[in-house]
Protein backbone atom coordinates (compact mmCIF):
# COMPACT_ATOMS: atom_id res chain seq x y z
CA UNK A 1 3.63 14.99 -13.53
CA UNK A 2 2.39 12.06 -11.52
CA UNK A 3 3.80 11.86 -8.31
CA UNK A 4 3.42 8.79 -5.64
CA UNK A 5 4.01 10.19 -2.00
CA UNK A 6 3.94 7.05 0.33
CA UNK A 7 3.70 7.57 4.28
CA UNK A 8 3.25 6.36 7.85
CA UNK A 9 5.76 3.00 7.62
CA UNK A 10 7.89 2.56 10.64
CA UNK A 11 9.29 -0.38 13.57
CA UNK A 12 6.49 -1.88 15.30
CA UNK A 13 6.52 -5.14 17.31
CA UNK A 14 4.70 -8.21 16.08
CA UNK A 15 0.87 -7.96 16.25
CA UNK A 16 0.83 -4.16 16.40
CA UNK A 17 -0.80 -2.17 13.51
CA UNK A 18 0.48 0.25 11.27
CA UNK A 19 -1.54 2.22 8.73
CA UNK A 20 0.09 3.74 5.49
CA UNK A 21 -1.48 6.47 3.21
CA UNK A 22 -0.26 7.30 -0.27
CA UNK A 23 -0.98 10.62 -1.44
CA UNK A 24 -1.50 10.76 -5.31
CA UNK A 25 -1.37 14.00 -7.72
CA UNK A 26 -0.52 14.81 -11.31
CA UNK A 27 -3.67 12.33 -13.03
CA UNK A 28 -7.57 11.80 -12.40
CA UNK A 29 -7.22 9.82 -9.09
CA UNK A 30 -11.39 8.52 -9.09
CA UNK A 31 -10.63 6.96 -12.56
CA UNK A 32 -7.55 4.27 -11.28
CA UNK A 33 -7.66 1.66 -9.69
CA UNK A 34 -4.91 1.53 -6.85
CA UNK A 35 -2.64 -1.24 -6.00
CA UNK A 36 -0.37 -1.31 -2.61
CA UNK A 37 3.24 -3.64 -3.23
CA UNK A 38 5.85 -4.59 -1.11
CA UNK A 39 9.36 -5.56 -1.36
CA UNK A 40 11.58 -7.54 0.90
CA UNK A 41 15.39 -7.20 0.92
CA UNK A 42 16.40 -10.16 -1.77
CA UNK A 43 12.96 -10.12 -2.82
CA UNK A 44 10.78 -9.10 -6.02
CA UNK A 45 8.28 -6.77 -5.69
CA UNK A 46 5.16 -8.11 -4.50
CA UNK A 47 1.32 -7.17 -5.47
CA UNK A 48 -0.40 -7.32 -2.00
CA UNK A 49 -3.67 -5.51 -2.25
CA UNK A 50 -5.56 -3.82 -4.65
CA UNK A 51 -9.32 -1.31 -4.84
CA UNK A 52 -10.95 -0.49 -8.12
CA UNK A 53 -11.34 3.24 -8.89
CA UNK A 54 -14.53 3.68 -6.63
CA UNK A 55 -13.53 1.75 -4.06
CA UNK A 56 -16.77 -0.67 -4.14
CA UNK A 57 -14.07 -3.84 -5.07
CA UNK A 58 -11.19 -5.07 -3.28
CA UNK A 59 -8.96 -7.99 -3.25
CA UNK A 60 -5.78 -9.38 -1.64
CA UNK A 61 -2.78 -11.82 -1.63
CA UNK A 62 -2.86 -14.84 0.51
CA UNK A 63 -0.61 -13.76 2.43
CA UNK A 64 -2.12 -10.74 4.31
CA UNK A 65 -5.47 -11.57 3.58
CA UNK A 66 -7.62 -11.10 6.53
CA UNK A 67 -5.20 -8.73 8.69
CA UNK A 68 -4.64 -5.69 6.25
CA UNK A 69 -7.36 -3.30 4.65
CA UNK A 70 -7.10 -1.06 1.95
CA UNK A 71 -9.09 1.75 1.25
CA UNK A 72 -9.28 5.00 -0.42
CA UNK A 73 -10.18 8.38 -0.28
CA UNK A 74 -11.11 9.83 -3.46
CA UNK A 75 -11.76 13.61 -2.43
CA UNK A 76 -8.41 13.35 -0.71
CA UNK A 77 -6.45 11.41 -3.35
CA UNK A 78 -5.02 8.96 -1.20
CA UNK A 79 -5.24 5.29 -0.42
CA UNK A 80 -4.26 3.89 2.53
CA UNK A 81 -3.40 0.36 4.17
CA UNK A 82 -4.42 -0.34 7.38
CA UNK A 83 -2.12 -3.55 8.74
CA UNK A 84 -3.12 -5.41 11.86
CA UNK A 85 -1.45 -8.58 13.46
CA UNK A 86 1.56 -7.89 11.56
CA UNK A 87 4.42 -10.29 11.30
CA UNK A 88 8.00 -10.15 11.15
CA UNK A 89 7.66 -11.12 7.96
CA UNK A 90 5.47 -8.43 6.84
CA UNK A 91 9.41 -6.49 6.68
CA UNK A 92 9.46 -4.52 3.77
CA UNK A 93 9.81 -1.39 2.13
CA UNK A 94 5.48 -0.37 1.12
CA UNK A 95 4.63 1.55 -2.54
CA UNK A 96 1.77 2.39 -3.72
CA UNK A 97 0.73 2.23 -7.89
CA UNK A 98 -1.86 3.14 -9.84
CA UNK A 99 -3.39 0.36 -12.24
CA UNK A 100 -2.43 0.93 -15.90
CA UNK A 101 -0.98 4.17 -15.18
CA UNK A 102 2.33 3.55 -16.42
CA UNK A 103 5.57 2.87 -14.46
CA UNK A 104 5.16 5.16 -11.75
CA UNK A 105 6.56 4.89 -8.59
CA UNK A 106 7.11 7.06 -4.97
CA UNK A 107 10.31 6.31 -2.69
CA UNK A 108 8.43 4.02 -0.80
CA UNK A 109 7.59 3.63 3.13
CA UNK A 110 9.92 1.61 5.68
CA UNK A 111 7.52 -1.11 7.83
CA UNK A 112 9.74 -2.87 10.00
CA UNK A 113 8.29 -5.76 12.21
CA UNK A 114 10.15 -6.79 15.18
CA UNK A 115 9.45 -10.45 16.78
C-alpha cells in the first residue's frame, strides 16, 4: 500500500535551515510528480512546493519562494525540502503528496521556528 514517511522537522531559531526528506513506497515513485504542504494550527493545508516526476521542473508559492528547495531522489524514493532563512511563520506541521495519486497522506513532520 502506499505509504508517506515524512522526516527531519524540528525547533530551529529564525534564519536557521532545516531540511526534510519524505520517503515514498507502495507505487512507481519516477512516474509522480511530488508536492511538499504545510499546515498551520487554525490553518488549511497549504501547497508550498512542487517537482515533476523527473525532477527537471519545479515551482513554488510566494511565500517561500527563494529560501526553500525541493528536490528528489528517484533511486532513493524520496523528496526532500531544503528550508533556509526560515521564519517564525514558516510554523507548521510538513507532508509530503504525490500528484494525482489519490488521497494519501504520512503523519507529517513538526518544523517549529522560534523568533
Amino acid at each position: 500500500q502506499v505509504q508517506l514517511v515524512e522526516s527531519g522537522g524540528g525547533l530551529v531559531q529564525a534564519g536557521g535551515s532545516l531540511r526534510l526528506s519524505c520517503a515514498a513506497s507502495g507505487f512507481t515513485f519516477s512516474m509522480y510528480a511530488m508536492s511538499w504542504y504545510r499546515q498551520a494550527p487554525g490553518k488549511e493545508r497549504e501547497l508550498i512546493a512542487r517537482i515533476n516526476n523527473v525532477g527537471g521542473f519545479t515551482t513554488y508559492a510566494e511565500s517561500v519562494k527563494g529560501r526553500f528547495t525541493i528536490s528528489r531522489d528517484n533511486a532513493k524514493n524520496t523528496v526532500y525540502l531544503q528550508m533556509n532563512s526560515l521564519k517564525p511563520e514558516d510554523t507548521a506541521v510538513y507532508y509530503c503528496n504525490g500528484v494525482l495519486l489519490g488521497d494519501y497522506w504520512g503523519q507529517g513532520t513538526q518544523v517549529t521556528v522560534s523568533s
